[in-house]
Protein backbone atom coordinates (compact mmCIF):
# COMPACT_ATOMS: atom_id res chain seq x y z
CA UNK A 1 -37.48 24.29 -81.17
CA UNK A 2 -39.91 23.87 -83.48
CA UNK A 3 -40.29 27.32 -84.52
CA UNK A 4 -36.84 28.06 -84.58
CA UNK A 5 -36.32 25.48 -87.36
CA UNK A 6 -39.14 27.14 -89.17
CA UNK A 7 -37.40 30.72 -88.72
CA UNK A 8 -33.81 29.38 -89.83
CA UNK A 9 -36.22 28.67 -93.02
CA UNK A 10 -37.34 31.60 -93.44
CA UNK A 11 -33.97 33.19 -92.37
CA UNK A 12 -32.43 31.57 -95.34
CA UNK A 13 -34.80 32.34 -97.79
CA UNK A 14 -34.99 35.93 -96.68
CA UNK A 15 -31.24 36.57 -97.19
CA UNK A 16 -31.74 34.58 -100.69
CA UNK A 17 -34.44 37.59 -101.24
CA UNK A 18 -32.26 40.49 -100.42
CA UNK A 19 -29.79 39.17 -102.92
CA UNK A 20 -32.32 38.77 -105.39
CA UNK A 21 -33.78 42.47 -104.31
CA UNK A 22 -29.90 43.43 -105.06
CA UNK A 23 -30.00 41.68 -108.62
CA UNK A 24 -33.11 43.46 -109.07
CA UNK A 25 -31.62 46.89 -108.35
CA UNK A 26 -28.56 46.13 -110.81
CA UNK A 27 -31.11 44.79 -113.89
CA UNK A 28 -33.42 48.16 -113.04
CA UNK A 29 -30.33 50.39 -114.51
CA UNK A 30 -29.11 48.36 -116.40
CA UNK A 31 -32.47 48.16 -118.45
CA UNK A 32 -33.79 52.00 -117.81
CA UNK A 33 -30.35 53.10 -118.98
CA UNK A 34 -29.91 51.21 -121.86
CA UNK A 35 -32.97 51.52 -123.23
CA UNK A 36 -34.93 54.66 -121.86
CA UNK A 37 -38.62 54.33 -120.26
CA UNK A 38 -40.38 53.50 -123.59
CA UNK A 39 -38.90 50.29 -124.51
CA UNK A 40 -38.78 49.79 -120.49
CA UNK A 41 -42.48 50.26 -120.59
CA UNK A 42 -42.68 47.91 -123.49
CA UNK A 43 -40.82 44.99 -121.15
CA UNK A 44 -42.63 45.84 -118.16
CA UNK A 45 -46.51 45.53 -120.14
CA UNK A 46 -44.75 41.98 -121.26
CA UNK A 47 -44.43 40.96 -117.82
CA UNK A 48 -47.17 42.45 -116.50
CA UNK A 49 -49.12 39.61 -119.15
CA UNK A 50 -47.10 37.36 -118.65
CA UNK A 51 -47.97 37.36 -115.00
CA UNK A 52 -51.59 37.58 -116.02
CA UNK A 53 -51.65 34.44 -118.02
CA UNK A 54 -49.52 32.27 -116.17
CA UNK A 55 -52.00 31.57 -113.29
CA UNK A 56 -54.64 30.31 -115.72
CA UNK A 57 -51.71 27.69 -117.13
CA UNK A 58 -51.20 26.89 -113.14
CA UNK A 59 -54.85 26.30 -112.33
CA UNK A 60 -54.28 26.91 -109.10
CA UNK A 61 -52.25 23.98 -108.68
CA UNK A 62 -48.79 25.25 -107.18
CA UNK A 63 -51.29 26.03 -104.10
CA UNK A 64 -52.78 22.40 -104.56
CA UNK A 65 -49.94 20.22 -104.15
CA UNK A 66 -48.64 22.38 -101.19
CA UNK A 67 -51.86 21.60 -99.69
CA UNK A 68 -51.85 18.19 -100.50
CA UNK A 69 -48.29 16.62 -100.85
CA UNK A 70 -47.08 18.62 -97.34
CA UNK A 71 -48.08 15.91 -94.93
CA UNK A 72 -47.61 13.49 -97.61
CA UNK A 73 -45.02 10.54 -96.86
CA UNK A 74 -45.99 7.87 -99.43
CA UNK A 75 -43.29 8.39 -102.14
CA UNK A 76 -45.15 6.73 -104.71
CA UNK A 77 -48.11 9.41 -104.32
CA UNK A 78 -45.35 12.10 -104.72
CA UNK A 79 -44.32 10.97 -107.86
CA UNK A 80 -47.76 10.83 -109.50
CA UNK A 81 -49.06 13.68 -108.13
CA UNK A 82 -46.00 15.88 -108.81
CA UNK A 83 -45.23 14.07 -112.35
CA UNK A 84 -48.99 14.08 -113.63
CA UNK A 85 -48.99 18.15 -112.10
CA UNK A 86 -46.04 18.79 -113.99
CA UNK A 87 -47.68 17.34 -117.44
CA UNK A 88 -51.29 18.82 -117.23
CA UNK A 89 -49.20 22.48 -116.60
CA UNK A 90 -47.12 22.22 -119.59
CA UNK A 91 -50.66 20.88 -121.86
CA UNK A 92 -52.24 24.32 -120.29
CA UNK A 93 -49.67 26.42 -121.03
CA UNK A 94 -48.45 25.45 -124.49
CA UNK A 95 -52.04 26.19 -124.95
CA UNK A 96 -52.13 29.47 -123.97
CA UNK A 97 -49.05 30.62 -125.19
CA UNK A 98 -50.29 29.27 -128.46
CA UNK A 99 -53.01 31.72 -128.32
CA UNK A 100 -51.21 34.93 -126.84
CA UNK A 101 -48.78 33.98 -130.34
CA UNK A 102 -51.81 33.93 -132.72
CA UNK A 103 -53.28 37.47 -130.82
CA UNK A 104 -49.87 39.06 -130.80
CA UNK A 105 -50.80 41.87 -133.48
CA UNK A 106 -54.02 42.24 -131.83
CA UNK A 107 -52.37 42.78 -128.51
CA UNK A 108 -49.84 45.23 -129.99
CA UNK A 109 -52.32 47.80 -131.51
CA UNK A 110 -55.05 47.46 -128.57
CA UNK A 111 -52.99 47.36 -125.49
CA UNK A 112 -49.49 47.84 -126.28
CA UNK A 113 -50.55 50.65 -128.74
CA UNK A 114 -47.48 49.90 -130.69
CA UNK A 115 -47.93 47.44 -133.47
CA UNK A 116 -44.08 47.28 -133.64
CA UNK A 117 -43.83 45.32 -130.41
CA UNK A 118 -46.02 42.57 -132.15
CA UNK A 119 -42.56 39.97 -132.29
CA UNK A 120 -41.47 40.82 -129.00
CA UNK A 121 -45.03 39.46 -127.79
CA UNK A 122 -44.49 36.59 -129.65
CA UNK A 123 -41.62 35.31 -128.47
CA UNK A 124 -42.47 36.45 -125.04
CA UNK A 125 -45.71 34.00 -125.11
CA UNK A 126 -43.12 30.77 -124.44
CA UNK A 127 -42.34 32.53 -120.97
CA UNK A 128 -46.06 31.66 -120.23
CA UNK A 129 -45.38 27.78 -120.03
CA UNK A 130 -41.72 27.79 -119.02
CA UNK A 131 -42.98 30.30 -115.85
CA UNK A 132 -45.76 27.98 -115.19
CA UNK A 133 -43.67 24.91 -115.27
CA UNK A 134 -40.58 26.35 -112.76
CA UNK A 135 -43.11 27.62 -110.19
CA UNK A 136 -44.27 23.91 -110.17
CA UNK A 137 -40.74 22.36 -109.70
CA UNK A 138 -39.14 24.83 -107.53
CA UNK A 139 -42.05 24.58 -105.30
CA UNK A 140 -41.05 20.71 -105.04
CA UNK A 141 -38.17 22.07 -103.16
CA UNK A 142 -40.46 24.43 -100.66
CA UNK A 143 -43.06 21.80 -100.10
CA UNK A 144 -40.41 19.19 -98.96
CA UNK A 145 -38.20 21.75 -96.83
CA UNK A 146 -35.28 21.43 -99.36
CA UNK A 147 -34.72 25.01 -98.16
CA UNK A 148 -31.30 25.95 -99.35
CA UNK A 149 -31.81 23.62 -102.76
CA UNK A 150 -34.37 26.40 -103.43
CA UNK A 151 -32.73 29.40 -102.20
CA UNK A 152 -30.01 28.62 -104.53
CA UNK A 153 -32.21 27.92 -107.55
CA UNK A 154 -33.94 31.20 -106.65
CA UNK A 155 -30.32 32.86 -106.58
CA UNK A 156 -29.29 30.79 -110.34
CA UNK A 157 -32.24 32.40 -111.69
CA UNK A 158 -32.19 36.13 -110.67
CA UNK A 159 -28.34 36.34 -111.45
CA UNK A 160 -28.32 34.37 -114.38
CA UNK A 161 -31.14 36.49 -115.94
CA UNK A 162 -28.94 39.55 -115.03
CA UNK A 163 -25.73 38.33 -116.11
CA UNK A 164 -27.41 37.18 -119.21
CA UNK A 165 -29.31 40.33 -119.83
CA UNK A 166 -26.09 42.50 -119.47
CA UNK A 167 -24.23 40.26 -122.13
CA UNK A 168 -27.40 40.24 -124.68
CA UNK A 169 -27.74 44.13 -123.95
CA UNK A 170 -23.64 45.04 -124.27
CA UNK A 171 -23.99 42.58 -127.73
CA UNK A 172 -26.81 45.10 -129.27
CA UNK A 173 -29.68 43.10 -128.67
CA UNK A 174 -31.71 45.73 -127.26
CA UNK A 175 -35.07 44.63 -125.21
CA UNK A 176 -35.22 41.12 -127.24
CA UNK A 177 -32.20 39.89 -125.81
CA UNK A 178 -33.77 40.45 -122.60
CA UNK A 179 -36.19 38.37 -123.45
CA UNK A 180 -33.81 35.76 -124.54
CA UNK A 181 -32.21 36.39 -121.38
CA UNK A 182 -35.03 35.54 -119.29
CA UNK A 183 -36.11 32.24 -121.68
CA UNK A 184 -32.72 30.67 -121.44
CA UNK A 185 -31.71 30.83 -117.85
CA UNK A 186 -35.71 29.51 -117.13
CA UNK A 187 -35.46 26.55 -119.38
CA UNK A 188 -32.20 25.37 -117.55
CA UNK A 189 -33.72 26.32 -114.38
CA UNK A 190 -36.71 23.85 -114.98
CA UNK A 191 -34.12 21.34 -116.34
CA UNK A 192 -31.86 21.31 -113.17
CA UNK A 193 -35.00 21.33 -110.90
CA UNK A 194 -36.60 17.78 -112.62
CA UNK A 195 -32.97 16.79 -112.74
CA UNK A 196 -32.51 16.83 -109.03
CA UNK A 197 -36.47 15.57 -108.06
CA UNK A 198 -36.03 12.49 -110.16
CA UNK A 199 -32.89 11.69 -108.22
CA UNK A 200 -34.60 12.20 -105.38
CA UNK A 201 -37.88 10.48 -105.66
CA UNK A 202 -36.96 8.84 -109.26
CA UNK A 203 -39.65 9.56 -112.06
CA UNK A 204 -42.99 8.08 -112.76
CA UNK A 205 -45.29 8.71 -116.38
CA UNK A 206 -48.04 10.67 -115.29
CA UNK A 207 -51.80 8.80 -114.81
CA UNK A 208 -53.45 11.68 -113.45
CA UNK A 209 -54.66 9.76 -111.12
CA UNK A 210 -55.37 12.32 -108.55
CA UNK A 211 -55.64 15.37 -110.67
CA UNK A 212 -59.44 15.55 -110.57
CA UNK A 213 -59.04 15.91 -106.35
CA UNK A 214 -56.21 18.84 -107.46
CA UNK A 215 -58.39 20.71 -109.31
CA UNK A 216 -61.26 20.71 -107.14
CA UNK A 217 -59.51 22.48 -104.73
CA UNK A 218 -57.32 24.43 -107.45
CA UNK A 219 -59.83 25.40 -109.96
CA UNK A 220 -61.68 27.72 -107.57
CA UNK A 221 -58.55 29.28 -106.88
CA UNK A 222 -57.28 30.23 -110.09
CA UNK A 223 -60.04 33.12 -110.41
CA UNK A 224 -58.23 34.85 -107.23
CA UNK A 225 -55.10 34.89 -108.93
CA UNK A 226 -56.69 36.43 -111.90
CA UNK A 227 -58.61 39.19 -110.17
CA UNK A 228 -55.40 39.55 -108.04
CA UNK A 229 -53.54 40.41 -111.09
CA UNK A 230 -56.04 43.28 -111.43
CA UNK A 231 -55.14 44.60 -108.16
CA UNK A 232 -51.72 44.04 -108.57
CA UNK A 233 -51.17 45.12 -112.48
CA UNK A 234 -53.85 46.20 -114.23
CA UNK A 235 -52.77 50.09 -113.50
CA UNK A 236 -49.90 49.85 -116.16
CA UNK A 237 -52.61 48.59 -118.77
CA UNK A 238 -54.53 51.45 -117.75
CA UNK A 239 -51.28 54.06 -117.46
CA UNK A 240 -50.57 53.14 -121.00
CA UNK A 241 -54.26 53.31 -122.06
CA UNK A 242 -54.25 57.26 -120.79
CA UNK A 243 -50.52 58.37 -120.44
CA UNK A 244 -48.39 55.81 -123.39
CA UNK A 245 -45.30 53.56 -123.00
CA UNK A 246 -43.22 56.07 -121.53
CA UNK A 247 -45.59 56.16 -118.27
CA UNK A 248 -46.03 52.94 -117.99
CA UNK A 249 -41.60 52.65 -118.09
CA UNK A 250 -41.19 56.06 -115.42
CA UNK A 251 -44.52 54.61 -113.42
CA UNK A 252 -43.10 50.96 -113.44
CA UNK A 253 -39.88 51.97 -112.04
CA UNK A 254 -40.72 53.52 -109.21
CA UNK A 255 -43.13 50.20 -108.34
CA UNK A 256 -40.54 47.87 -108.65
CA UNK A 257 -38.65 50.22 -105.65
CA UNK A 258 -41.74 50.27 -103.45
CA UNK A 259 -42.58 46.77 -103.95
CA UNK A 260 -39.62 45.70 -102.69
CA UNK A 261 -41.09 45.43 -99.69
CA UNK A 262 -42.38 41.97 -100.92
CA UNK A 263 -39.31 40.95 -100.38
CA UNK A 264 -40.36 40.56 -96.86
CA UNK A 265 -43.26 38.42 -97.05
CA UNK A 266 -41.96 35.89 -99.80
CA UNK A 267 -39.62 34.28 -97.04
CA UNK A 268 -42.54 33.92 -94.45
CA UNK A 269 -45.23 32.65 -96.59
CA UNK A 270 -43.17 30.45 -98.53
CA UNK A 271 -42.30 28.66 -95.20
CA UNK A 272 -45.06 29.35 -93.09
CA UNK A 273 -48.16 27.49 -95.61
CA UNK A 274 -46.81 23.98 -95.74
CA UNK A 275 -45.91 24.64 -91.93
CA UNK A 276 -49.27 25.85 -91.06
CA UNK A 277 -51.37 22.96 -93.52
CA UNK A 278 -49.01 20.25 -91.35
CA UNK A 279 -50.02 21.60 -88.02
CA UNK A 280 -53.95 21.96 -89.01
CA UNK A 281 -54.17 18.65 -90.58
CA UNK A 282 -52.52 17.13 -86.95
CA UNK A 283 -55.28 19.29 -85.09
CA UNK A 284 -52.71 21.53 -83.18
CA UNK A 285 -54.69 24.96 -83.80
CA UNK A 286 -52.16 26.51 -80.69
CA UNK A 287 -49.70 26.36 -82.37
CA UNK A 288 -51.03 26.98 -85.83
CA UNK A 289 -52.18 31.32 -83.68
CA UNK A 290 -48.24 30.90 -82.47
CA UNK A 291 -46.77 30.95 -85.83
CA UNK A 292 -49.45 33.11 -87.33
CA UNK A 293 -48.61 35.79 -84.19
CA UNK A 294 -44.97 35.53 -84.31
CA UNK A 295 -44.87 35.42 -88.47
CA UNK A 296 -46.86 38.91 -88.30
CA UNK A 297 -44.64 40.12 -85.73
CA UNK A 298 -41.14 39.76 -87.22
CA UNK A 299 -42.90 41.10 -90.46
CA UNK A 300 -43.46 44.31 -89.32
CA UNK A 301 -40.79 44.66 -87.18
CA UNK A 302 -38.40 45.04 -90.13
CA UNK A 303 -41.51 45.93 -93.04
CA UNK A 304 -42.26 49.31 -91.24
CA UNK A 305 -38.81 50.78 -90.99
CA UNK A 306 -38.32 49.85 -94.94
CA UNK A 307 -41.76 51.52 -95.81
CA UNK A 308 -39.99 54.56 -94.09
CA UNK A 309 -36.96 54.21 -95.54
CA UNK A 310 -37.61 53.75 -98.97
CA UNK A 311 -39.82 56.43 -98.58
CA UNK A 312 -36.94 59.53 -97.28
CA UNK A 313 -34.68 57.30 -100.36
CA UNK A 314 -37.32 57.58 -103.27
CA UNK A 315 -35.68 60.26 -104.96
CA UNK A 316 -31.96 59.62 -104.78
CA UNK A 317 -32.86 55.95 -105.42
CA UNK A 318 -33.75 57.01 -108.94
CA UNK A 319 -31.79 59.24 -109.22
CA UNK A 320 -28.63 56.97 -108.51
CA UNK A 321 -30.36 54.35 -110.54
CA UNK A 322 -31.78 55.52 -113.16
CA UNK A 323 -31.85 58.83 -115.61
CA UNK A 324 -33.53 61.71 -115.36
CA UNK A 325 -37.09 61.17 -116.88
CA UNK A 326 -37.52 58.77 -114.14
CA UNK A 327 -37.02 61.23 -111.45
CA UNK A 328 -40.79 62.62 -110.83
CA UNK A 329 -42.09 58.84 -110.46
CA UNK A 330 -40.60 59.23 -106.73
CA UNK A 331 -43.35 60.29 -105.48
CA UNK A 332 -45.10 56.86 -106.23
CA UNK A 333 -42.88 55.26 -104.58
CA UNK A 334 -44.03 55.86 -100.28
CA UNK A 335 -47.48 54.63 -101.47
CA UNK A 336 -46.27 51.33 -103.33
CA UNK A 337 -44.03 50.85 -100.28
CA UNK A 338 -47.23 51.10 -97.93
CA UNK A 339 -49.29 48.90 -100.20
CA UNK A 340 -46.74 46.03 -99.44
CA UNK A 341 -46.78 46.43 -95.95
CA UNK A 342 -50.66 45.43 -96.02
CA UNK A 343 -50.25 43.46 -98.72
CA UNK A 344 -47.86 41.44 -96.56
CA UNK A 345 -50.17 41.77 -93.65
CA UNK A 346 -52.83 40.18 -96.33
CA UNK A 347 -50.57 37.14 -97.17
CA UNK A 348 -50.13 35.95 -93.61
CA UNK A 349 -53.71 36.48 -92.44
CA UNK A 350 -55.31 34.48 -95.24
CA UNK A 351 -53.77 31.44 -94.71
CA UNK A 352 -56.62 31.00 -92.29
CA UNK A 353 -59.23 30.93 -95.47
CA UNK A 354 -57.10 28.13 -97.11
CA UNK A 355 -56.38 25.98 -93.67
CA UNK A 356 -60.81 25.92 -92.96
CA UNK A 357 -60.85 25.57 -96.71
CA UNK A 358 -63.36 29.00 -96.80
CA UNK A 359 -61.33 29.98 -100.36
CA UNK A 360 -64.38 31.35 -101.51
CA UNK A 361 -63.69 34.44 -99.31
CA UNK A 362 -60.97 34.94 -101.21
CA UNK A 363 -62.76 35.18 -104.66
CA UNK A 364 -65.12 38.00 -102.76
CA UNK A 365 -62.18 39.85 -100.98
CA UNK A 366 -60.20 40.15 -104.42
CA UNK A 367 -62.97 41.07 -106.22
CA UNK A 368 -63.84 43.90 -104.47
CA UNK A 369 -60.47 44.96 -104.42
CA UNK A 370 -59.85 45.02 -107.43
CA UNK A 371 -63.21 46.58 -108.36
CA UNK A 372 -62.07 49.19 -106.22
CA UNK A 373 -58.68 49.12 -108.10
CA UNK A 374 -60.43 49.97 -111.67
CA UNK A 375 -62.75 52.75 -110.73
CA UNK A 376 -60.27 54.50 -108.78
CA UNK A 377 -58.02 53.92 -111.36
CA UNK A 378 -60.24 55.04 -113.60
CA UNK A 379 -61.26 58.17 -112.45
CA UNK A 380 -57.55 58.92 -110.72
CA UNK A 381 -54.96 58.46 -113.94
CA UNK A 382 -56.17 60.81 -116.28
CA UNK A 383 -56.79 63.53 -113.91
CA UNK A 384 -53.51 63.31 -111.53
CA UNK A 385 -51.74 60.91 -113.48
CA UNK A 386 -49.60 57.96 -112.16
CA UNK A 387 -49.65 59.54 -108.73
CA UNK A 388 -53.65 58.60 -109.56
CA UNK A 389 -52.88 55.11 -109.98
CA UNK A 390 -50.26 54.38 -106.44
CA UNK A 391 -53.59 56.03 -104.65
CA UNK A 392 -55.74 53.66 -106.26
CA UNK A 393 -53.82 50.48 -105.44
CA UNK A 394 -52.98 51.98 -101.46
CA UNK A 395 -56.92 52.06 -101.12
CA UNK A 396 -57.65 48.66 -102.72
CA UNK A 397 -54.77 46.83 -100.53
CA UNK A 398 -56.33 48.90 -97.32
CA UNK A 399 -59.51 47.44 -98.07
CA UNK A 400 -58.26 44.26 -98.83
CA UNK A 401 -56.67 43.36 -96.13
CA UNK A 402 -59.23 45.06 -93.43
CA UNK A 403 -61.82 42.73 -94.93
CA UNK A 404 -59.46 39.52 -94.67
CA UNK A 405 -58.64 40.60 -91.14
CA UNK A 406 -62.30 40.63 -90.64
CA UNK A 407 -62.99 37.45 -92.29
CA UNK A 408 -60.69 35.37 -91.06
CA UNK A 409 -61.07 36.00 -87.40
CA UNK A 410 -64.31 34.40 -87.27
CA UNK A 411 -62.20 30.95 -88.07
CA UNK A 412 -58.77 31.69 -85.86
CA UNK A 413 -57.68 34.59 -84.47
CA UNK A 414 -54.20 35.09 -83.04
CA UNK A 415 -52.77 37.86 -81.15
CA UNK A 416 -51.65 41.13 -83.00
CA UNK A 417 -49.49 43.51 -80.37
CA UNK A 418 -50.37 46.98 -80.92
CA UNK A 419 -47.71 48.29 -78.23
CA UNK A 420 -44.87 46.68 -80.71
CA UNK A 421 -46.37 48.68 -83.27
CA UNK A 422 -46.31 51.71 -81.39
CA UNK A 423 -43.15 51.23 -80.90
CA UNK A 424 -41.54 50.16 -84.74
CA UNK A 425 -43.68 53.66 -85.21
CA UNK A 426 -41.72 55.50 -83.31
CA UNK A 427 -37.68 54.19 -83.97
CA UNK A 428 -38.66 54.06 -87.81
CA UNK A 429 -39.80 58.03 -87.64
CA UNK A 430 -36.57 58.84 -85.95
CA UNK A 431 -34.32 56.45 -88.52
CA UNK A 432 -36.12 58.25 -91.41
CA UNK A 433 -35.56 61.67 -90.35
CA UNK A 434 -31.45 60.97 -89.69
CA UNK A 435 -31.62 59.26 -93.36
CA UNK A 436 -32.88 62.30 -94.81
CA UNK A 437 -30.28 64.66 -93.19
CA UNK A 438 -27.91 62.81 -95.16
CA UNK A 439 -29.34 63.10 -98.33
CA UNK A 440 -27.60 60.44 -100.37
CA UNK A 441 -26.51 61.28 -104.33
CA UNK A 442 -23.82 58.29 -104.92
CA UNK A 443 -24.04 54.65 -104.83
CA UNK A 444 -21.89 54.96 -101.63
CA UNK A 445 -23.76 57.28 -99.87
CA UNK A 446 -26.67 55.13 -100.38
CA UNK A 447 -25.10 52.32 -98.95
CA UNK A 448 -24.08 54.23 -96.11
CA UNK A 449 -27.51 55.95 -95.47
CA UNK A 450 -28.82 52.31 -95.42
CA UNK A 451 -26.72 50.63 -93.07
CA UNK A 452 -26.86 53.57 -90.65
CA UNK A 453 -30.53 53.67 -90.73
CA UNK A 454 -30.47 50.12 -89.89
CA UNK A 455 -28.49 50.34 -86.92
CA UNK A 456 -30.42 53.35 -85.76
CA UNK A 457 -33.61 51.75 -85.76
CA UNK A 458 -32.59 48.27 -84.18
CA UNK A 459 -30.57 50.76 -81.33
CA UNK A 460 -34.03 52.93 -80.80
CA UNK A 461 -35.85 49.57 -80.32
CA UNK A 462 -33.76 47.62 -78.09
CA UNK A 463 -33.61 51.24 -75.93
CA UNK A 464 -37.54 51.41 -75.87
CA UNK A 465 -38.26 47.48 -75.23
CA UNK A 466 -39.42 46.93 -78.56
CA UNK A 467 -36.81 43.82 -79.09
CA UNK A 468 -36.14 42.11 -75.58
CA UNK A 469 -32.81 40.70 -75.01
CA UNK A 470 -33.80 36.95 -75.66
CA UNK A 471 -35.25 37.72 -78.70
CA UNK A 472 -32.39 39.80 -79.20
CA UNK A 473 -30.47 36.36 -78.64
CA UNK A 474 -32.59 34.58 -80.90
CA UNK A 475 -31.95 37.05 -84.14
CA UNK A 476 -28.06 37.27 -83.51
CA UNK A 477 -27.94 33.44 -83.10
CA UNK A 478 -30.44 32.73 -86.10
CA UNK A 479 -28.36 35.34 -88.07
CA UNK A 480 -25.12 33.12 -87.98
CA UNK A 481 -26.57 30.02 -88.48
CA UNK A 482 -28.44 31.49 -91.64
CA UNK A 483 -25.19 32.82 -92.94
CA UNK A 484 -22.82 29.88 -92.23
CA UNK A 485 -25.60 27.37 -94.01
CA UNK A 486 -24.30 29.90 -97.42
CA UNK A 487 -20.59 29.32 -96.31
């Protein structure tokens, strides 16, 4: 019972991802179309900082208060804590913004290598505190298992930033009104997130009374997020560095195809944290290897069948979706795709590190990785190009995640079925190889290729045991009840 409440959870918020994967698909043409792969480049090396800075703003504290507040029941301790959270984030990242604004030529003509995209960086330094600021209040929302509040602030702010974006772009605004896009529809997210909290739990003026405990178990934290970024990121830094703009734009868009397979993970480790922090604090390490066994197992049973998929669709993907220059990043794409899969494998496993409170693992594990990341990169771009660069983040994620694997086991270690492997193996191979018969070059097609590929693989699994009839059962029933909550 238990864990079907937790998978309803993470049913919800995994059908609020696909939509958001399908916002994502309409913005990618929308942008690459409209403005070609330099000025796509150009927004992508703004997010890509963006993303760098914001953690130091957070301090590791969206982690913090879901360690802290998820067991919490004494509402006047929620208040503070969130409230006094809420104010330090906004000091830290007003602060930083402040300086990315001063540095903005600085950052144009040493890592943008375009002194002309010195204003965009400018205004594109306020998305540093406003991102900070609606992690930390739409995580209110995940903490407390306000599910579909969040799914549907999630939903607000992919669509609204794509609505937006299409208006700003059809009015001649070019890449800024993206940017404009992006600031408006977060400062009314954060706005309708306090909104609803302080009718919730009312509002209290921040003492920062318990911020010092916070950051002693944040602070550590906030290197990892950092060196992840290296992992994750640092290759379009280094793909302009070598190759320009343009790179970074053809490189960028064939990530954001293979990473979709993120989508997969955000819906189980948004859930299964708080759910796993309750259970360890109340001593019930059983059940704590249940969730960790079954959240790996669902994972993969849909995460390898769309590593193979996307892989047979790379091409006509960007081909449907973008133009022509993009074309010859497809062949990034299959090795971002498998880089998700263990970076998803990653996520779940090292929740064990933050449960024993052994964080300092994770400081080692990223910083190899993302040693690894650099030389390979290194060495890799300039002589193979961005091909160079999906290798080098494929080998740091391998590594990554066979050391956390390794690590982690020594605290808990929960069962990992090798047979259902075997098996997802097998009925993906044969879904990919019907998918590429078809050979999709329309929207349509694409649509069709998908859904049959879907039904092939589910029908190959149920026919080789893979998916036994209860849990058969289970998904159809969970399935309806996920959907009718959105009706």
């Amino acid at each position: 019972m238990q864990y079907s409440k937790f998978a309803k959870d993470v049913g919800i918020v995994g059908i609020t991802q696909a939509l958001i994967s399908l916002g994502s698909f309409f913005l990618l043409p929308i942008i690459t179309k409209t403005l070609g792969s330099h000025s796509y480049g150009v927004w992508v090396q703004i997010n890509i900082t963006i993303y760098l800075l914001t953690p130091l703003a957070l301090m590791g504290l969206s982690m913090g208060i879901i360690r802290f507040l998820s067991s919490e029941k004494d509402r006047d301790k929620i208040r503070e804590s969130f409230f006094s959270v809420i104010a330090f984030v906004i000091l830290t990242g007003l602060f930083i913004s402040s300086l990315v604004f001063l540095l903005s030529d600085l950052l144009a003509m040493y890592i943008f290598k375009d002194i002309t995209t010195s204003y965009l960086i400018k205004i594109g330094a306020f998305l540093i505190p406003l991102s900070a600021v609606t992690q930390i209040s739409t995580f209110y929302f995940r903490i407390f298992r306000y599910i579909k509040t969040f799914a549907l602030l999630t939903l607000f702010q992919t669509f609204g930033q794509l609505f937006l974006t299409l208006i700003f772009l059809l009015m001649g605004f070019e890449l800024l009104g993206v940017i404009f896009a992006v600031l408006i529809v977060q400062s009314l997210l954060f706005l309708i997130s306090i909104f609803k909290i302080v009718s919730q739990i009312g509002f209290k003026a921040p003492r920062f009374k318990y911020i010092r405990d916070y950051l002693k178990y944040s602070v550590p934290l906030t290197p990892n997020s950092l060196i992840r970024w290296v992992t994750d990121s640092s290759d379009r830094y280094m793909v302009s560095y070598f190759l320009g703009l343009s790179q970074v734009g053809i490189y960028s868009a064939s990530y954001a195809i293979g990473n979709l397979i993120h989508l997969f993970i955000t819906p189980i480790q948004l859930i299964l944290f708080p759910e796993l922090s309750r259970l360890f604090d109340e001593g019930k390490i059983d059940e704590i290897k249940t969730y960790l066994s079954y959240s790996l197992k669902y994972f993969l049973l849909i995460t390898i069948p769309a590593v193979f998929g996307l892989s047979a669709l790379s091409k006509p993907i960007l081909e449907i979706l973008t133009t022509q220059e993009f074309i010859y990043g497809s062949i990034v794409i299959p090795f971002i795709a498998v880089s998700g899969l263990l970076a998803g494998i990653f996520q779940i496993v090292i929740n064990i590190t933050h449960l024993v409170k052994k964080t300092k693992f994770n400081l080692y594990i990223h910083s190899f990785a993302a040693l690894l990341n650099i030389i390979f990169n290194f060495f890799l771009i300039p002589s193979i190009g961005i091909i160079g660069a999906a290798i080098a983040t494929l080998i740091s994620y391998f590594f990554m995640t066979a050391i956390c694997l390794y690590i982690s086991f020594k605290y808990i270690e929960f069962n990992i079925d090798s047979i259902f492997i075997l098996k997802c193996l097998i009925s993906s191979s044969i879904m990919s190889g019907i998918v590429l018969l078809i050979g999709p070059s329309s929207i349509m097609e694409l649509l069709i290729s998908i859904i049959l590929g879907i039904f092939v693989y589910f029908s190959v699994m149920v026919l080789i045991g893979g998916i036994n009839n209860y849990e058969l059962n289970f998904i159809k029933k969970l399935s309806r009840n996920t959907i009718a909550m959105f009706v």
